[in-house]
C-alpha atoms as a PDB file:
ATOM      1  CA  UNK A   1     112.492  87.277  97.407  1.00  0.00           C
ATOM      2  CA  UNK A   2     115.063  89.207  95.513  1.00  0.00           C
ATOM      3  CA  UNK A   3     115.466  92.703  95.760  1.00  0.00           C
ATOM      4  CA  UNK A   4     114.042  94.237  92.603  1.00  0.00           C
ATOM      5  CA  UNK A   5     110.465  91.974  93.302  1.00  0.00           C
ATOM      6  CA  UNK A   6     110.127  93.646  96.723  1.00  0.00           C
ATOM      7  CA  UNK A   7     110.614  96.498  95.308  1.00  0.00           C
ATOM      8  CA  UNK A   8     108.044  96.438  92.341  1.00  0.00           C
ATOM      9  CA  UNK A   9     105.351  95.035  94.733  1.00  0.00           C
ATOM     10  CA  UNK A  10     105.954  97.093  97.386  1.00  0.00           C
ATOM     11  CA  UNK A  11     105.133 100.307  94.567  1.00  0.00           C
ATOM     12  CA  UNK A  12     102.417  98.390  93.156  1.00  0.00           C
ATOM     13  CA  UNK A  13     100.930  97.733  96.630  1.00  0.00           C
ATOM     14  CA  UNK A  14     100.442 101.542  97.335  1.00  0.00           C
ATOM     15  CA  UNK A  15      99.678 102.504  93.939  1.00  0.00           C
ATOM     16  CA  UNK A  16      97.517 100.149  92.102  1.00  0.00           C
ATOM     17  CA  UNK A  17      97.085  96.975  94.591  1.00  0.00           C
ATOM     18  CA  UNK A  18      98.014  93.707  94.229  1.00  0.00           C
ATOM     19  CA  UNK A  19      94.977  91.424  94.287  1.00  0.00           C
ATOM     20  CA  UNK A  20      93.151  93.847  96.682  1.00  0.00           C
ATOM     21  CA  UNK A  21      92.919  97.908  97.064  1.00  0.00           C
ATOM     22  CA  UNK A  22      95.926  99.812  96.837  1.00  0.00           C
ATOM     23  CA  UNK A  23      97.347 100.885 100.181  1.00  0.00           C
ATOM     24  CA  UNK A  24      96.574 104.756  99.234  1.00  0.00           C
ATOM     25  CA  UNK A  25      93.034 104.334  98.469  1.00  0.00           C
ATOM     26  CA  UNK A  26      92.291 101.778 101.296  1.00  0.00           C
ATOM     27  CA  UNK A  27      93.243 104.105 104.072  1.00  0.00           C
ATOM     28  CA  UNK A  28      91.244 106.916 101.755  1.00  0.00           C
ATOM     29  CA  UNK A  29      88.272 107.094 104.457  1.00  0.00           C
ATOM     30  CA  UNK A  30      86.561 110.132 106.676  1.00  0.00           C
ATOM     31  CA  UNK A  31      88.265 110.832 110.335  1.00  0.00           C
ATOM     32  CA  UNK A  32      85.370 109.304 111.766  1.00  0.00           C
ATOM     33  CA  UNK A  33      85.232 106.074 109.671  1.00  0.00           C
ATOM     34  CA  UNK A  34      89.210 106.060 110.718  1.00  0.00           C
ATOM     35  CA  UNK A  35      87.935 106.366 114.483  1.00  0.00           C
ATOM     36  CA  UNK A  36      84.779 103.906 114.167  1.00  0.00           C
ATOM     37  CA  UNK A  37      85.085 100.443 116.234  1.00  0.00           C
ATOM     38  CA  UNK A  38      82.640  97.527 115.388  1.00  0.00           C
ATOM     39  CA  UNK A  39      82.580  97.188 119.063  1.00  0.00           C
ATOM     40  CA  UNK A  40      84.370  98.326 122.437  1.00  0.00           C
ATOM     41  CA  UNK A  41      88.230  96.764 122.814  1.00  0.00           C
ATOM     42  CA  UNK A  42      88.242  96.415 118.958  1.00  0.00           C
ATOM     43  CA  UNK A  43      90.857  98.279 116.756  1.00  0.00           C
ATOM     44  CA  UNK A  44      89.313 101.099 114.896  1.00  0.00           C
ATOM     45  CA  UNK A  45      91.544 101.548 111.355  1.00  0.00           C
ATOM     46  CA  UNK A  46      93.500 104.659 112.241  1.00  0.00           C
ATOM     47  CA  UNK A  47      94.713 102.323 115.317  1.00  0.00           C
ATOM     48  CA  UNK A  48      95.311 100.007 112.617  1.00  0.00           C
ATOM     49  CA  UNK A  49      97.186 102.396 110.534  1.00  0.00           C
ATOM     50  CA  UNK A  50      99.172 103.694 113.767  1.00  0.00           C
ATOM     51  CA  UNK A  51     100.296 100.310 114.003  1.00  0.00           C
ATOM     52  CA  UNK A  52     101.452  99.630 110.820  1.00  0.00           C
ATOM     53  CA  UNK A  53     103.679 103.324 111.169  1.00  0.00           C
ATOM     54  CA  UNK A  54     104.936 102.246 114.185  1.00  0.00           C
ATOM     55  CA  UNK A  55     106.462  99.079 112.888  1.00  0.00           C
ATOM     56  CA  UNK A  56     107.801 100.317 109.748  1.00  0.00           C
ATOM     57  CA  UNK A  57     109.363 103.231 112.123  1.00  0.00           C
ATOM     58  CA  UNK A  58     110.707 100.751 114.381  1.00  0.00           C
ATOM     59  CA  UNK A  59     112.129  98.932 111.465  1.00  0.00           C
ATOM     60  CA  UNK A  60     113.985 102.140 109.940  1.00  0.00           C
ATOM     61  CA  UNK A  61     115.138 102.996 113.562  1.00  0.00           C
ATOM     62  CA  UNK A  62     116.647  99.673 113.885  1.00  0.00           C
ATOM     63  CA  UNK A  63     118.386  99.262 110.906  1.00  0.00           C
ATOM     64  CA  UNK A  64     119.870 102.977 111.313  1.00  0.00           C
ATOM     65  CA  UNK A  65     121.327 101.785 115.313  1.00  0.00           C
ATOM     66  CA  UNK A  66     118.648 103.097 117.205  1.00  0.00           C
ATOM     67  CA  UNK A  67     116.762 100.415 117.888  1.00  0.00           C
ATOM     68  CA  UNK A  68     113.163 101.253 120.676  1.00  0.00           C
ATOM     69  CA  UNK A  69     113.095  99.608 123.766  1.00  0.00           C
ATOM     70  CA  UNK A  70     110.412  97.554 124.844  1.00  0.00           C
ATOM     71  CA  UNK A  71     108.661 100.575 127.042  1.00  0.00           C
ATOM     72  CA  UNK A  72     108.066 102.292 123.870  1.00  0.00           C
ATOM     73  CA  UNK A  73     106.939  99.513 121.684  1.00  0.00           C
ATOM     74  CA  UNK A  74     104.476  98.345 124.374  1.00  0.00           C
ATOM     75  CA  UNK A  75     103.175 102.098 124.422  1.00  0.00           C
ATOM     76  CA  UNK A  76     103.171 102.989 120.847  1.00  0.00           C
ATOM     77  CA  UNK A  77     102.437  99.961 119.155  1.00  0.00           C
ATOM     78  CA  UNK A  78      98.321  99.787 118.822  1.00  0.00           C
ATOM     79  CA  UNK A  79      98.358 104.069 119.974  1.00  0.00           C
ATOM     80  CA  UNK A  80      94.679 105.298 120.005  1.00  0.00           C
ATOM     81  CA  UNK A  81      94.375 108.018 117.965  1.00  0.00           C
ATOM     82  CA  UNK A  82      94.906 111.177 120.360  1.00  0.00           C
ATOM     83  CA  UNK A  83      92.814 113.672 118.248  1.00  0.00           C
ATOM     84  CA  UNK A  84      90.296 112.443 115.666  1.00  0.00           C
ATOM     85  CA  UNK A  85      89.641 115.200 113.406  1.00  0.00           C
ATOM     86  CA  UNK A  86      89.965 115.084 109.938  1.00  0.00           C
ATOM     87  CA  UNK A  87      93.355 117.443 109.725  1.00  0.00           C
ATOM     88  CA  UNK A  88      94.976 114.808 112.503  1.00  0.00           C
ATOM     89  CA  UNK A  89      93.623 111.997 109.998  1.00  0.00           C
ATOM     90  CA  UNK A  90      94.763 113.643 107.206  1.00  0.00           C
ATOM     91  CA  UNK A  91      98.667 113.937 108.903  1.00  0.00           C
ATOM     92  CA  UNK A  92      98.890 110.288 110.282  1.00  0.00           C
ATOM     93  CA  UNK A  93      97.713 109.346 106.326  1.00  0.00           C
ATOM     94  CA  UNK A  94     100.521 111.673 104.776  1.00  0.00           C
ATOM     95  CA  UNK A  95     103.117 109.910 107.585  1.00  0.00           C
ATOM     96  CA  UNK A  96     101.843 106.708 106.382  1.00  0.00           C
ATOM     97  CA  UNK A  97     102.336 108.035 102.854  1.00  0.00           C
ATOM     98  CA  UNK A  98     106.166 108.874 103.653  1.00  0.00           C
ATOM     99  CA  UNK A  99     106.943 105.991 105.914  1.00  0.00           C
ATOM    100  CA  UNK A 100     106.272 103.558 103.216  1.00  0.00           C
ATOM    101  CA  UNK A 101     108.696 105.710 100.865  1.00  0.00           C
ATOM    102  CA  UNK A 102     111.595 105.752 103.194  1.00  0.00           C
ATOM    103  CA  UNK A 103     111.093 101.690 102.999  1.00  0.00           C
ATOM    104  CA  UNK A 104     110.917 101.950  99.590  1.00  0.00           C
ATOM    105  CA  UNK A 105     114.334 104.171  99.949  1.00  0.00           C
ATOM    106  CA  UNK A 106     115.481 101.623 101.928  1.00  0.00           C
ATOM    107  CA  UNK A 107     114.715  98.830 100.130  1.00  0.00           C
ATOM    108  CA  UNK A 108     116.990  99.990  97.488  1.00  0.00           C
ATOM    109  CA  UNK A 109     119.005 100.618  99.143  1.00  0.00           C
ATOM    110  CA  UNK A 110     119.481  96.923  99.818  1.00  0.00           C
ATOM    111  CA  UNK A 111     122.276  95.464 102.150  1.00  0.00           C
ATOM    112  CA  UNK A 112     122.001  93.495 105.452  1.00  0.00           C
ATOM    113  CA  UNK A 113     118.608  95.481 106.395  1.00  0.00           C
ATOM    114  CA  UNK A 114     117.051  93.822 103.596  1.00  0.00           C
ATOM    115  CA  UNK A 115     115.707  90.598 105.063  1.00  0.00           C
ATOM    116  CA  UNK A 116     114.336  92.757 107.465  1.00  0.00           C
ATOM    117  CA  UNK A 117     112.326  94.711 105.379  1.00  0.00           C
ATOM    118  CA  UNK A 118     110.486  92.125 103.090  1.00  0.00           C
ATOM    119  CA  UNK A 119     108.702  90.779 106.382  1.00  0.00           C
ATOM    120  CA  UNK A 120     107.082  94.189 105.887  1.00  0.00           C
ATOM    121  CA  UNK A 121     105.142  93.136 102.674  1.00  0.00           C
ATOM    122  CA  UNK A 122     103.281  90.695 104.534  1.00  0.00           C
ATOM    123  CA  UNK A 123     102.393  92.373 107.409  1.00  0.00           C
ATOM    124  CA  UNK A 124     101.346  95.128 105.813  1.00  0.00           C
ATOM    125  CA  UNK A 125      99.050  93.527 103.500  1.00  0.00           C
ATOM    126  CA  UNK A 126      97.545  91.440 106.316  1.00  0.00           C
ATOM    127  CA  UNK A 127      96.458  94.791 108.271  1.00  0.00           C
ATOM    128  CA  UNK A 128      95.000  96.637 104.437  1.00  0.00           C
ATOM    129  CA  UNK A 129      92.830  93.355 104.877  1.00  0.00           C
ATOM    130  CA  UNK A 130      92.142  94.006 108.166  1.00  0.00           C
ATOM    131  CA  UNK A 131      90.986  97.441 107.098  1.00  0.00           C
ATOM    132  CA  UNK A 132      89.075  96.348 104.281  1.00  0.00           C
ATOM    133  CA  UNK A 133      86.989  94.419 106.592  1.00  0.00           C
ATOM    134  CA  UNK A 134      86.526  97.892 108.620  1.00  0.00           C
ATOM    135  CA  UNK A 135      85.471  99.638 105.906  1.00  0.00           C
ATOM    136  CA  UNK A 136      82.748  96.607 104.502  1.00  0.00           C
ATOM    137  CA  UNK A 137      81.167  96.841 108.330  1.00  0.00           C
ATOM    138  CA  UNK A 138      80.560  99.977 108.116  1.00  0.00           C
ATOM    139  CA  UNK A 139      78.453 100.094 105.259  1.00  0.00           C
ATOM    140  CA  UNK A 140      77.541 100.158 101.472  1.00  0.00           C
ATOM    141  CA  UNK A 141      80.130 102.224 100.018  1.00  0.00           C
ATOM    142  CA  UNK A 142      82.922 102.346 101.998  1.00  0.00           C
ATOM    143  CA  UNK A 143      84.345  98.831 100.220  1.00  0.00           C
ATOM    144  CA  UNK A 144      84.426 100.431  97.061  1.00  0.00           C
ATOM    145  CA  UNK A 145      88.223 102.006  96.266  1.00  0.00           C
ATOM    146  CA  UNK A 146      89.254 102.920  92.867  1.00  0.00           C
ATOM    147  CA  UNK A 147      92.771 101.246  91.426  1.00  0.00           C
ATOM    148  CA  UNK A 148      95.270 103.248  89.661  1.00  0.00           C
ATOM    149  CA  UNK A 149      93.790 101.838  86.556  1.00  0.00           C
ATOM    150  CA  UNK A 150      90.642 104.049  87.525  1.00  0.00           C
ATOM    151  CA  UNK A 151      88.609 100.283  87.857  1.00  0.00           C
ATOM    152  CA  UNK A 152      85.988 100.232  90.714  1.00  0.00           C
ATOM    153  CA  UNK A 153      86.974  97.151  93.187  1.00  0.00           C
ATOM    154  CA  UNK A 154      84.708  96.114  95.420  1.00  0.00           C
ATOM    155  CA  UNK A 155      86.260  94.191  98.621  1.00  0.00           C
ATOM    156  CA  UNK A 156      82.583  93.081 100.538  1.00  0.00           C
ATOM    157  CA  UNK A 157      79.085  92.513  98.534  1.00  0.00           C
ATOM    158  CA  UNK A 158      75.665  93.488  99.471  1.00  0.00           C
ATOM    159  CA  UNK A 159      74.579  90.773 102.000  1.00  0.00           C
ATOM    160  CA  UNK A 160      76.437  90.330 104.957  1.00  0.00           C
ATOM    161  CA  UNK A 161      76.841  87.846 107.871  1.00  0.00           C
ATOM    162  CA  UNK A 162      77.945  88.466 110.785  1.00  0.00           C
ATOM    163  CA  UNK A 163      81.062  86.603 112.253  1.00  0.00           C
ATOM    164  CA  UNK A 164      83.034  86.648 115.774  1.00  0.00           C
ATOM    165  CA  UNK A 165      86.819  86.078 115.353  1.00  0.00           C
ATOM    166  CA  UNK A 166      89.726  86.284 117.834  1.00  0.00           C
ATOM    167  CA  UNK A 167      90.984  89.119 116.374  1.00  0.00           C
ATOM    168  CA  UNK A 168      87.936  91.597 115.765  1.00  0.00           C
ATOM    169  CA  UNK A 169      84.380  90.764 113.997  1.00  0.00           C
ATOM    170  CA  UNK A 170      84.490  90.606 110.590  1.00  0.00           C
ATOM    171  CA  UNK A 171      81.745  90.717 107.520  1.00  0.00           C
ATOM    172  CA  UNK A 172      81.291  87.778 105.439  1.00  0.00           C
ATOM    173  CA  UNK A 173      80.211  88.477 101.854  1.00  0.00           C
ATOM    174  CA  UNK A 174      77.076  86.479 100.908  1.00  0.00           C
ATOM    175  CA  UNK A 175      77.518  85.622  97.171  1.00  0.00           C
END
């Protein structure tokens, strides 16, 4: 992928979505649907989102010389939130907000880091999935975002099945 195409999907990605939610109204939930598990030993979506920071930290760390050591990245890489009230949500969603610009900065950066940083894209839009999923369990309502373009976009329909994965239960949309 060249340069300029990370770049314009990476923007699009937080803004107005590409295929799915954008990444700033997908993580546009309540503290306590951030906190909510389907079930114990699950990842709740701020967990989710903590990854995702940690990772694109660990990324701008690395390409600046400073790469973590394992201790750290086995601590901080799935963190549970430590206080979940809405200001705390609020802060790790405005971190979020600024992490992905400084990969956006970086990204245009360009140079040697730049390989680097498009395994990002991926990733990242593998987890918003991940957190779509979150939001369709927990109810009517909370799959509905708003694009930039001001279009409703629903990620889960009405009926819903009930699946056990490897990775965390998900909800099936019935058509």
């Amino acid at each position: 992928m060249d340069q300029q195409t990370l770049i314009r999907i990476w923007e699009e990605a937080w803004t107005d979505g590409v295929w799915y939610a954008s990444w700033e109204k997908a993580i546009d939930v309540t503290a306590a649907q951030a906190a909510w598990r389907p079930e114990p030993g699950r990842h709740s979506i701020w967990q989710i989102l903590n990854h995702m920071l940690f990772w694109q930290d660990y990324t701008l760390r690395a390409l600046a010389g400073d790469k973590p050591g394992r201790e750290e990245v086995d601590r901080r890489s799935w963190e549970e939130p430590l206080d979940p009230a809405e200001s705390a949500w609020t802060q790790v969603r405005q971190r979020f907000a600024a992490s992905c610009g400084a990969m956006l900065d970086s990204m245009r950066a360009g140079g040697t880091g730049l390989e680097r940083l498009v395994y990002h894209l991926p990733h990242e839009s593998y987890h918003m999935g991940q957190i779509m999923y979150l939001r369709a369990m927990q109810g009517p309502g909370t799959d509905r975002v708003t694009s930039g373009s001001g279009k409703q976009e629903t990620g889960i329909g009405k009926r819903r099945s009930f699946l056990s994965v490897s990775c965390f239960p998900l909800t099936l949309v019935s058509a």
